[in-house]
N, C-alpha and C. Protein backbone atom coordinates (compact mmCIF):
# COMPACT_ATOMS: atom_id res chain seq x y z
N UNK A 1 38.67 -13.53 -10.13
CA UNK A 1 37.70 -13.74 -9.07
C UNK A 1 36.96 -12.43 -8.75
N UNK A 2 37.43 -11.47 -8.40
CA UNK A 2 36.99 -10.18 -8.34
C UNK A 2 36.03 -9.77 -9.46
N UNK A 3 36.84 -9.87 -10.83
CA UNK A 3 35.52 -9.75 -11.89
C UNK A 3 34.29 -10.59 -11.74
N UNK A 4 34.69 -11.70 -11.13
CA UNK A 4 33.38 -12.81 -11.38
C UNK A 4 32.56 -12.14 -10.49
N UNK A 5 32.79 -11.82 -9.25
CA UNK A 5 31.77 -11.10 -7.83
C UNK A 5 31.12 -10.07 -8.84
N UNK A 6 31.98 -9.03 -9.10
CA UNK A 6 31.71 -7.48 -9.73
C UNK A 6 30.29 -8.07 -11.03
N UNK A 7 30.93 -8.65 -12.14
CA UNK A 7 29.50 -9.24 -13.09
C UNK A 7 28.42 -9.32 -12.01
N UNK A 8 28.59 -10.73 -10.89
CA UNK A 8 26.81 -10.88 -9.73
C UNK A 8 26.81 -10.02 -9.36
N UNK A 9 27.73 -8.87 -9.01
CA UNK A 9 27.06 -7.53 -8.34
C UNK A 9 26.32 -6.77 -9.07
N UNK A 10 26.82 -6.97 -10.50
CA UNK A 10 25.91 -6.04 -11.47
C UNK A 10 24.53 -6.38 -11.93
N UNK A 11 24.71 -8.18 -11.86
CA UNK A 11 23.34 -8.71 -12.06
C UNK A 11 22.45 -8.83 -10.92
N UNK A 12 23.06 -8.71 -10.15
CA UNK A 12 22.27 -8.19 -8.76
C UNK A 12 21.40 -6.95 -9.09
N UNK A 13 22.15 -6.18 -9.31
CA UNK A 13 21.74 -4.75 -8.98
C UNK A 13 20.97 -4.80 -10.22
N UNK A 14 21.10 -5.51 -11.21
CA UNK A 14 19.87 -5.18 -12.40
C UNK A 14 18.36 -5.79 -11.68
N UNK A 15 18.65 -6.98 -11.49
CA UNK A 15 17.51 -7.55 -10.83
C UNK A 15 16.67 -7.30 -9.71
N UNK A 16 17.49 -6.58 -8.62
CA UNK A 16 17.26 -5.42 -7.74
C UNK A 16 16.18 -4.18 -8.13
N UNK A 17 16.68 -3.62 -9.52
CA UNK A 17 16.06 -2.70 -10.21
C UNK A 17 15.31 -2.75 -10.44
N UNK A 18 15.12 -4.26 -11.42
CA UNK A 18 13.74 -4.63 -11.58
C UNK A 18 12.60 -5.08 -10.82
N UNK A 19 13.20 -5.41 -9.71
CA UNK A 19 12.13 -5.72 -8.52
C UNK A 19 11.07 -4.87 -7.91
N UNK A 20 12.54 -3.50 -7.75
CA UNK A 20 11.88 -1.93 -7.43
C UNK A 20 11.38 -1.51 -8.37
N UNK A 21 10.98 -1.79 -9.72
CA UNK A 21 10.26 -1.38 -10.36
C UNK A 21 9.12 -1.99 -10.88
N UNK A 22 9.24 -3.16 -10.38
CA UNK A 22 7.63 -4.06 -10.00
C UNK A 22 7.07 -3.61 -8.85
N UNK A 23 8.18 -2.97 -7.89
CA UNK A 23 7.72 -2.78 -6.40
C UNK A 23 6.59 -1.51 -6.63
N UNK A 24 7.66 -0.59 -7.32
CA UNK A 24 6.61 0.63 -7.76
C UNK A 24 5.54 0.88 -8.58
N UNK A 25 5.13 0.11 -9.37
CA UNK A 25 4.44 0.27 -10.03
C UNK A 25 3.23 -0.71 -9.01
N UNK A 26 3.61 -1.63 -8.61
CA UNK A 26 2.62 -2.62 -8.07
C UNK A 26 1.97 -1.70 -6.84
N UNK A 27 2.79 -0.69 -6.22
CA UNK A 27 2.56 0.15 -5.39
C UNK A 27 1.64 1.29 -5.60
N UNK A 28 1.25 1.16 -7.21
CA UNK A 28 0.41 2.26 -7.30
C UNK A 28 -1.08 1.35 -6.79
N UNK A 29 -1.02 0.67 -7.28
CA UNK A 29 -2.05 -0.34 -7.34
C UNK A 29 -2.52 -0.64 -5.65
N UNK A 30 -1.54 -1.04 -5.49
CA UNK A 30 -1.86 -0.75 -3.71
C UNK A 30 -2.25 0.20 -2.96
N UNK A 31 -1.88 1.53 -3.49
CA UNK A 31 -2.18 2.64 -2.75
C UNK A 31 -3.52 3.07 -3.11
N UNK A 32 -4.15 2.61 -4.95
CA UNK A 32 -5.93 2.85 -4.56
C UNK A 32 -6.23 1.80 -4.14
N UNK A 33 -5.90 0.65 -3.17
CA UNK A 33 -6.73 -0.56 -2.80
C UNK A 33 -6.69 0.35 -1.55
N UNK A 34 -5.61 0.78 -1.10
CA UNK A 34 -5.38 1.40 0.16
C UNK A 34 -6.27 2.67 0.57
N UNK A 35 -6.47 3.77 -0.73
CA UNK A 35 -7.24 4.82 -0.50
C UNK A 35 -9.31 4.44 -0.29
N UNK A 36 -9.19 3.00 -1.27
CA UNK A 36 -10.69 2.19 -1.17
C UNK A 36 -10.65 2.01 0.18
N UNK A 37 -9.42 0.92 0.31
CA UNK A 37 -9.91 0.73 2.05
C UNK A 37 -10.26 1.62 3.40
N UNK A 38 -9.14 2.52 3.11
CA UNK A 38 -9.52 4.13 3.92
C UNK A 38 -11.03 4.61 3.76
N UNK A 39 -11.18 4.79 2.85
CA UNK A 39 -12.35 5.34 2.26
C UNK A 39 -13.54 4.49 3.11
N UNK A 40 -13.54 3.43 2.96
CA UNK A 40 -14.82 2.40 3.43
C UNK A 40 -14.56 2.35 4.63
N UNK A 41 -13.59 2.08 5.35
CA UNK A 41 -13.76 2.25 6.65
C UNK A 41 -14.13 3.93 7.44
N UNK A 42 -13.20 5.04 6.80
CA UNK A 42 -14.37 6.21 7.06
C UNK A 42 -15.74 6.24 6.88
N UNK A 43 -16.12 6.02 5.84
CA UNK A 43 -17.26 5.76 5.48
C UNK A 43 -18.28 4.95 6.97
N UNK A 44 -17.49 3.89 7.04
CA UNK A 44 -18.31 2.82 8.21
C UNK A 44 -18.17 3.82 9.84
N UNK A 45 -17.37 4.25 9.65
CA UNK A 45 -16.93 5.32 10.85
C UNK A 45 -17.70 6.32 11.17
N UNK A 46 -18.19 7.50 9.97
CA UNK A 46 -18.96 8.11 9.97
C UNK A 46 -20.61 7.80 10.16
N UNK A 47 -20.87 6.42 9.78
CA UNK A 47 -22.04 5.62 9.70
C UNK A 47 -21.74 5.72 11.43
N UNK A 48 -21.12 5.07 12.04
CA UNK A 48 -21.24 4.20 13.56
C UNK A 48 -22.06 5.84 14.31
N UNK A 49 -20.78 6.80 13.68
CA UNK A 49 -20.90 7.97 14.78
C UNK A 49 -22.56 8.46 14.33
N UNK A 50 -22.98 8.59 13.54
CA UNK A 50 -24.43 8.84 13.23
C UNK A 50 -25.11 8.05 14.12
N UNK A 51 -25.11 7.09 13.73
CA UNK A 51 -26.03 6.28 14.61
C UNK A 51 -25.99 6.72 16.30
N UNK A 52 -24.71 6.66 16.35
CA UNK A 52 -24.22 6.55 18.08
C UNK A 52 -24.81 8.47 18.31
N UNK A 53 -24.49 9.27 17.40
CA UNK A 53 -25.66 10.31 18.22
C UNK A 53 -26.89 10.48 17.99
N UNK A 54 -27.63 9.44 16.98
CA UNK A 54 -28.52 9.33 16.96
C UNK A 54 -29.18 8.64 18.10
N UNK A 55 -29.02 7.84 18.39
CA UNK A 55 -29.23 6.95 19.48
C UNK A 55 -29.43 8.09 20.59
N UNK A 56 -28.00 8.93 20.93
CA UNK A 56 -28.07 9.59 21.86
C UNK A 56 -29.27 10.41 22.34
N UNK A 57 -29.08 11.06 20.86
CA UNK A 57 -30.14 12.12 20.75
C UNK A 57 -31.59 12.12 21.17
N UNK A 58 -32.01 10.19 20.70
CA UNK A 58 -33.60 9.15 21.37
C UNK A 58 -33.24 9.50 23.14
N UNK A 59 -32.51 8.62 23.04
CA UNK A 59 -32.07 8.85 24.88
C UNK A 59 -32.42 9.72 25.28
């Protein structure tokens, strides 16, 4: 009985492995969707604040 757990613990932990290593790699992938998204919303950020002292500046 003990062996039988110990084998699913091991096939656990392989499958585990492989998860974290879909996790990581899929994570690269995420992190330039993540640096795009950063990016465009600075981008839109820097746009607002232009405007908004532009505006000011009419005022």
């Amino acid at each position: 009985m003990f062996r039988n757990g110990n084998s699913t613990l091991t096939r656990n932990n392989a499958g585990l492995s492989f998860y974290f290593h879909k996790f990581l790699t899929g994570q690269v992938v995420t992190l330039n969707a993540f640096k795009r998204f950063y990016l465009s919303l600075f981008v839109t950020y820097v746009t607002l604040e232009n405007c908004y002292t532009t505006m000011l500046r009419i005022t």
